[in-house]
Protein backbone atom coordinates (compact mmCIF):
# COMPACT_ATOMS: atom_id res chain seq x y z
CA UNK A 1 5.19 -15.99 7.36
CA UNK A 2 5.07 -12.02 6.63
CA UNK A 3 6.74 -10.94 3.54
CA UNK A 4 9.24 -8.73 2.74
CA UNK A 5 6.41 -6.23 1.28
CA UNK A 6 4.06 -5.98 3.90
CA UNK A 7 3.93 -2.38 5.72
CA UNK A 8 5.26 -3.83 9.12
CA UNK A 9 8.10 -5.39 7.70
CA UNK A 10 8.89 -2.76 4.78
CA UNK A 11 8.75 0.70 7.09
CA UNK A 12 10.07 1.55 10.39
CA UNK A 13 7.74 2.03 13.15
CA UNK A 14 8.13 5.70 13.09
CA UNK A 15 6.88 5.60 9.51
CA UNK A 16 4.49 3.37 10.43
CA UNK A 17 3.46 6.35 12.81
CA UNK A 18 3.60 8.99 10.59
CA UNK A 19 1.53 6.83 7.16
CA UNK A 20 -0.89 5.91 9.30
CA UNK A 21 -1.92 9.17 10.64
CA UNK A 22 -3.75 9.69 7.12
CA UNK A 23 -5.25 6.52 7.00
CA UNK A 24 -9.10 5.54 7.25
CA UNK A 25 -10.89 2.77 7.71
CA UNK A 26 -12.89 1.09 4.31
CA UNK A 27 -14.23 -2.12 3.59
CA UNK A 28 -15.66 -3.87 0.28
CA UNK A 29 -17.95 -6.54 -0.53
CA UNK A 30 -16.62 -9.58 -2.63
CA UNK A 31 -16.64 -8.65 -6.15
CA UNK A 32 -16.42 -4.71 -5.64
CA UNK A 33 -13.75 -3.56 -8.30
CA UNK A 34 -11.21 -0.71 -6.16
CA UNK A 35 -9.53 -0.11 -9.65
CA UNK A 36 -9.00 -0.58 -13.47
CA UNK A 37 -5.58 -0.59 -15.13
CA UNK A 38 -5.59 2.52 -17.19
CA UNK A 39 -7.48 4.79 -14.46
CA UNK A 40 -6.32 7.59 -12.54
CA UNK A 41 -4.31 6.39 -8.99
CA UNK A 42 -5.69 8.50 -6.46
CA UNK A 43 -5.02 6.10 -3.65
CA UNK A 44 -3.58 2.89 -2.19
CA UNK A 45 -4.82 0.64 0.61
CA UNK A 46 -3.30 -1.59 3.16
CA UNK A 47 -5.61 -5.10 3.53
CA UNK A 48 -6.78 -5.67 7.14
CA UNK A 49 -9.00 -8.83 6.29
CA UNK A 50 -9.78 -10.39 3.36
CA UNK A 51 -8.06 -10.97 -0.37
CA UNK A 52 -7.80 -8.56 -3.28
CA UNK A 53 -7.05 -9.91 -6.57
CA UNK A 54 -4.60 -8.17 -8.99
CA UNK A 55 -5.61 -8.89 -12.32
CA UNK A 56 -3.85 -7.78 -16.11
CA UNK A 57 -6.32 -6.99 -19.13
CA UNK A 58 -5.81 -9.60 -21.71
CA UNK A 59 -7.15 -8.23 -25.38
CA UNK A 60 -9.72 -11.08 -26.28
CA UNK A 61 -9.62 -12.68 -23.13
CA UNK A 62 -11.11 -12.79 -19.36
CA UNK A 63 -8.85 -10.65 -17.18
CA UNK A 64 -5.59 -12.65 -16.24
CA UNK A 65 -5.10 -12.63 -12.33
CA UNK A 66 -1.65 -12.32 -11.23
CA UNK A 67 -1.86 -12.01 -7.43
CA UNK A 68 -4.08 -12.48 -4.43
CA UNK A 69 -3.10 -9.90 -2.00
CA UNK A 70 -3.78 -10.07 1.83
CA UNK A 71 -3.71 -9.46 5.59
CA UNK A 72 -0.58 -6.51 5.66
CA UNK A 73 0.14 -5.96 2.16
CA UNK A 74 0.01 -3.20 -0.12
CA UNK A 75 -3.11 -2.66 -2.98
CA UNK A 76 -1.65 0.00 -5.31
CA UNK A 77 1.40 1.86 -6.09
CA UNK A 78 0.67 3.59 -9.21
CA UNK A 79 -0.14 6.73 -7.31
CA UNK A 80 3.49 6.80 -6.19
CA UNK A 81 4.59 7.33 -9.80
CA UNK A 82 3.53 10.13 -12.48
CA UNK A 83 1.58 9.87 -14.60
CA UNK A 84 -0.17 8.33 -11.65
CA UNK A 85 -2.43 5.71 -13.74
CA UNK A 86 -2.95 1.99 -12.05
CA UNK A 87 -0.68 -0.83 -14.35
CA UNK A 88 -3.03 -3.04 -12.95
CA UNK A 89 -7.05 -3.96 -11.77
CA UNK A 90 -7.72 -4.37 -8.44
CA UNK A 91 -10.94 -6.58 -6.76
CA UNK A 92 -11.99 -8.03 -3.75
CA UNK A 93 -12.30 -11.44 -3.53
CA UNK A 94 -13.78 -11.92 -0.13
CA UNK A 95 -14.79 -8.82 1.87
CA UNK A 96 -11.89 -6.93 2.98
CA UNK A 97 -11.33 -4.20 5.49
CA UNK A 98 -8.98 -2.11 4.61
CA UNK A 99 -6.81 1.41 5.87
CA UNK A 100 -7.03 3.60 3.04
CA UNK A 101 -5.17 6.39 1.79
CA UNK A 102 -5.50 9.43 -0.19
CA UNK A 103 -2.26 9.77 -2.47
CA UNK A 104 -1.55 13.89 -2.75
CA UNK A 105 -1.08 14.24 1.01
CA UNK A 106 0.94 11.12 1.30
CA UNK A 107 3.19 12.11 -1.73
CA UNK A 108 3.45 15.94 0.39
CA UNK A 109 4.57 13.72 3.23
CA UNK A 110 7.34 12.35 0.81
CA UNK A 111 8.16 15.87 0.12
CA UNK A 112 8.10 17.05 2.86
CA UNK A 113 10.64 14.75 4.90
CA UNK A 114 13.16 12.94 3.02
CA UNK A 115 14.00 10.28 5.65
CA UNK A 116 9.99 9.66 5.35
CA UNK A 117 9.94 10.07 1.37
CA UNK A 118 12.80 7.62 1.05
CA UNK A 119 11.40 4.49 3.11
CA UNK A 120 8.12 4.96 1.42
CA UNK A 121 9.83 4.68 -2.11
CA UNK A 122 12.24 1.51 -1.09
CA UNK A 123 9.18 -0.06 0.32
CA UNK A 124 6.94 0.18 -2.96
CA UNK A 125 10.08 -0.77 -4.58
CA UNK A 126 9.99 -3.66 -2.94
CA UNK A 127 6.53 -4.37 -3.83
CA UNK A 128 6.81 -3.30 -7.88
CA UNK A 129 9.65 -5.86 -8.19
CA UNK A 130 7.83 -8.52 -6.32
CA UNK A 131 4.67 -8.28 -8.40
CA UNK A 132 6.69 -7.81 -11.46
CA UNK A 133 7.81 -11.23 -10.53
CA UNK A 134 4.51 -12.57 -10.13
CA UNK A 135 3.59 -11.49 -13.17
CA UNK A 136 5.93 -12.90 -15.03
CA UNK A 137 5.51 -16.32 -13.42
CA UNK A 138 1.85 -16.06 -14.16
CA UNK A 139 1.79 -15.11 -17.28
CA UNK A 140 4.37 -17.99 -18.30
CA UNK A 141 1.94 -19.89 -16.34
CA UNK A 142 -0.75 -19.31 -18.82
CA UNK A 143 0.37 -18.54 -21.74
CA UNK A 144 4.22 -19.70 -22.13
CA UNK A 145 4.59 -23.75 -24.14
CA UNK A 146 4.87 -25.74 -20.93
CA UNK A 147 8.31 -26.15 -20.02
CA UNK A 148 9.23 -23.24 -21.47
CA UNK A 149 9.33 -20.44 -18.44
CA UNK A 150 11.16 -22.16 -15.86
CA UNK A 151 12.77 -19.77 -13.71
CA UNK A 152 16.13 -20.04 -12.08
């Protein structure tokens, strides 16, 4: 099943069209960290293959991960937002090949045509609530009394 959040189901195909003519092709090896909460956003990637793991500094404690992000979905959407600093880590699980993107031209793009601009915000929109979701169910996953963080 594709999610809601997934490029191909978030943006129209002439968006599609016009995002991807600044991507590039990437891949990582299992265990390569793309990004650490705190540290400029520069860029975002769409995952081709392979799993990326989202993952929340904890003081005192191993880093907590909230998602596992795959085939079609978004890594990143800090650089969409000033002061353009990841709210998150980012690291690949398995090797993934990726399409990734530089942020200043696509946030020209944004600028540049409003139609463009608009789908690109409702679509990371989309994303930012549905890992601030995740995050909340995973963190009352592992550190809530049990019973206490059901969700309606």
């Amino acid at each position: 099943m594709t999610s809601v959040t997934t490029m191909s189901a978030a943006l129209p195909p002439e968006h599609r069209v016009q995002l991807m003519q600044l991507a590039r092709e990437v891949s990582f090896e299992a265990g390569t960290r793309l990004f650490e909460e705190g540290r400029r956003a520069d860029r975002f990637w769409i995952v081709r293959t392979g799993t990326v793991a989202l993952d929340l500094h904890v003081p005192g404690r191993r880093p907590a991960v909230i998602e596992s992000l795959g085939h079609g979905e978004l890594v990143g959407w800090s650089w969409h937002f000033p002061p353009h600093l990841w709210h998150l880590g980012g690291e690949a699980m398995t090797p993934v090949r990726a399409w990734e993107f530089d942020a200043e031209p696509v946030r020209a793009m944004c600028a540049a045509d409003p139609a463009f601009g608009r789908a690109i915000a409702v679509w990371i929109g989309l994303v930012v609530a549905q890992r601030l979701h995740a995050s909340r169910v995973r963190l009352l996953d592992l550190y809530a009394p049990y019973g206490s963080g059901g969700l309606e």
